[in-house]
Protein backbone atom coordinates (compact mmCIF):
# COMPACT_ATOMS: atom_id res chain seq x y z
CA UNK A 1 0.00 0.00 0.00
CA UNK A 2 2.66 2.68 0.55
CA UNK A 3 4.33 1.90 -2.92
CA UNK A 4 0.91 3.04 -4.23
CA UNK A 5 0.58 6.30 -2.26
CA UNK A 6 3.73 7.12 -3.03
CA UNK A 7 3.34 6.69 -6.81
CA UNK A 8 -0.07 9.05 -6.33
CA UNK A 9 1.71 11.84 -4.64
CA UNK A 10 4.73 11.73 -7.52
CA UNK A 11 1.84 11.84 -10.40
CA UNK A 12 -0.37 14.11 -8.63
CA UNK A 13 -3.35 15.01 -11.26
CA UNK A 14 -1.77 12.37 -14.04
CA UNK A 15 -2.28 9.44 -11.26
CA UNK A 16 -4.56 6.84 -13.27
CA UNK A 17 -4.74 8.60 -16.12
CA UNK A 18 -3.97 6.81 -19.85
CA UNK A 19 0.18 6.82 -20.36
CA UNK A 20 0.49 8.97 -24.04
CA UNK A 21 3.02 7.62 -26.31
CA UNK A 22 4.57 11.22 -26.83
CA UNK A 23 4.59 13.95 -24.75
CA UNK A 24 3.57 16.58 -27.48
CA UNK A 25 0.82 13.71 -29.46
CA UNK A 26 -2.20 13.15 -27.09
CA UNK A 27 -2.81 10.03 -28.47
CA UNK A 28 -3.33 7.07 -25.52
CA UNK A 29 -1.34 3.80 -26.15
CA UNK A 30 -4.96 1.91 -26.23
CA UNK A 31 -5.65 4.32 -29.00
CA UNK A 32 -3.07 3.68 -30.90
CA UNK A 33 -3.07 0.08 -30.10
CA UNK A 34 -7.03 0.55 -31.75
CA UNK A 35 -5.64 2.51 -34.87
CA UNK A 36 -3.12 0.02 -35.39
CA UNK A 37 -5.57 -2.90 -35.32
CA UNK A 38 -8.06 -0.67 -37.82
CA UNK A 39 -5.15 -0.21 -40.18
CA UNK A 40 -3.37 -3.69 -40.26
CA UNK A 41 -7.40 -4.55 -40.96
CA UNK A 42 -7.88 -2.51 -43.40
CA UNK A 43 -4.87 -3.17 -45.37
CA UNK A 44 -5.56 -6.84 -45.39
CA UNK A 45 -8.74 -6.30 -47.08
CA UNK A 46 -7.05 -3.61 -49.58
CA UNK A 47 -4.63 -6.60 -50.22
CA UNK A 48 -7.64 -9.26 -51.03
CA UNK A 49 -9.32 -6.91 -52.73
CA UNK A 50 -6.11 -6.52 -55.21
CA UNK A 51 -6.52 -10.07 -55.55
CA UNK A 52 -9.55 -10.32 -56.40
CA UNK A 53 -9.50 -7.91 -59.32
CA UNK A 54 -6.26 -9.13 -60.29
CA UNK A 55 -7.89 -13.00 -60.63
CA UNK A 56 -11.00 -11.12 -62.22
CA UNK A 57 -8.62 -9.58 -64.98
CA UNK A 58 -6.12 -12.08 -65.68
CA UNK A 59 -8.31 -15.01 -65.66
CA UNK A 60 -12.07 -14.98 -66.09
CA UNK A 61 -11.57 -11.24 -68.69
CA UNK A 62 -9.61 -13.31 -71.65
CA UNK A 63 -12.40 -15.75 -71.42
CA UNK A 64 -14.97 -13.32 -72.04
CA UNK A 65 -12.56 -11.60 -75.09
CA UNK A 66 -12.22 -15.19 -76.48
CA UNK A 67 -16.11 -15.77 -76.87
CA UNK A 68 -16.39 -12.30 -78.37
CA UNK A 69 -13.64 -12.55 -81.05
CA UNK A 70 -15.64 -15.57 -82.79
């Protein structure tokens, strides 16, 4: 218990508060922990996505152009 008081009366107002990553960026590490998440998401669906229109072009569109030509 004293470890704890004395940890409060270093902090002062900042006791329990969210740690920021930078002093000058208020951004919380749980926030930037959830923007990381959102991101690596996001670019993993960009990525299948690219996949998807790449399989879309290169394989099914020649079909179609072969059926047309005849």
């Amino acid at each position: 218990m004293g470890e704890s008081k004395r940890r409060k009366e270093a902090l002062g107002e900042k006791y329990g508060q969210e740690e920021t990553i930078l002093p000058w960026l208020p951004l919380s590490k749980k926030q930037a922990q959830q923007a990381y998440k959102v991101t690596t998401t996001g670019a993993w669906i960009g990525i299948g996505v690219m996949v998807a229109v790449w399989v879309t072009i290169r394989l099914i569109g020649p079909a179609f152009g072969w059926w047309s030509v005849q």
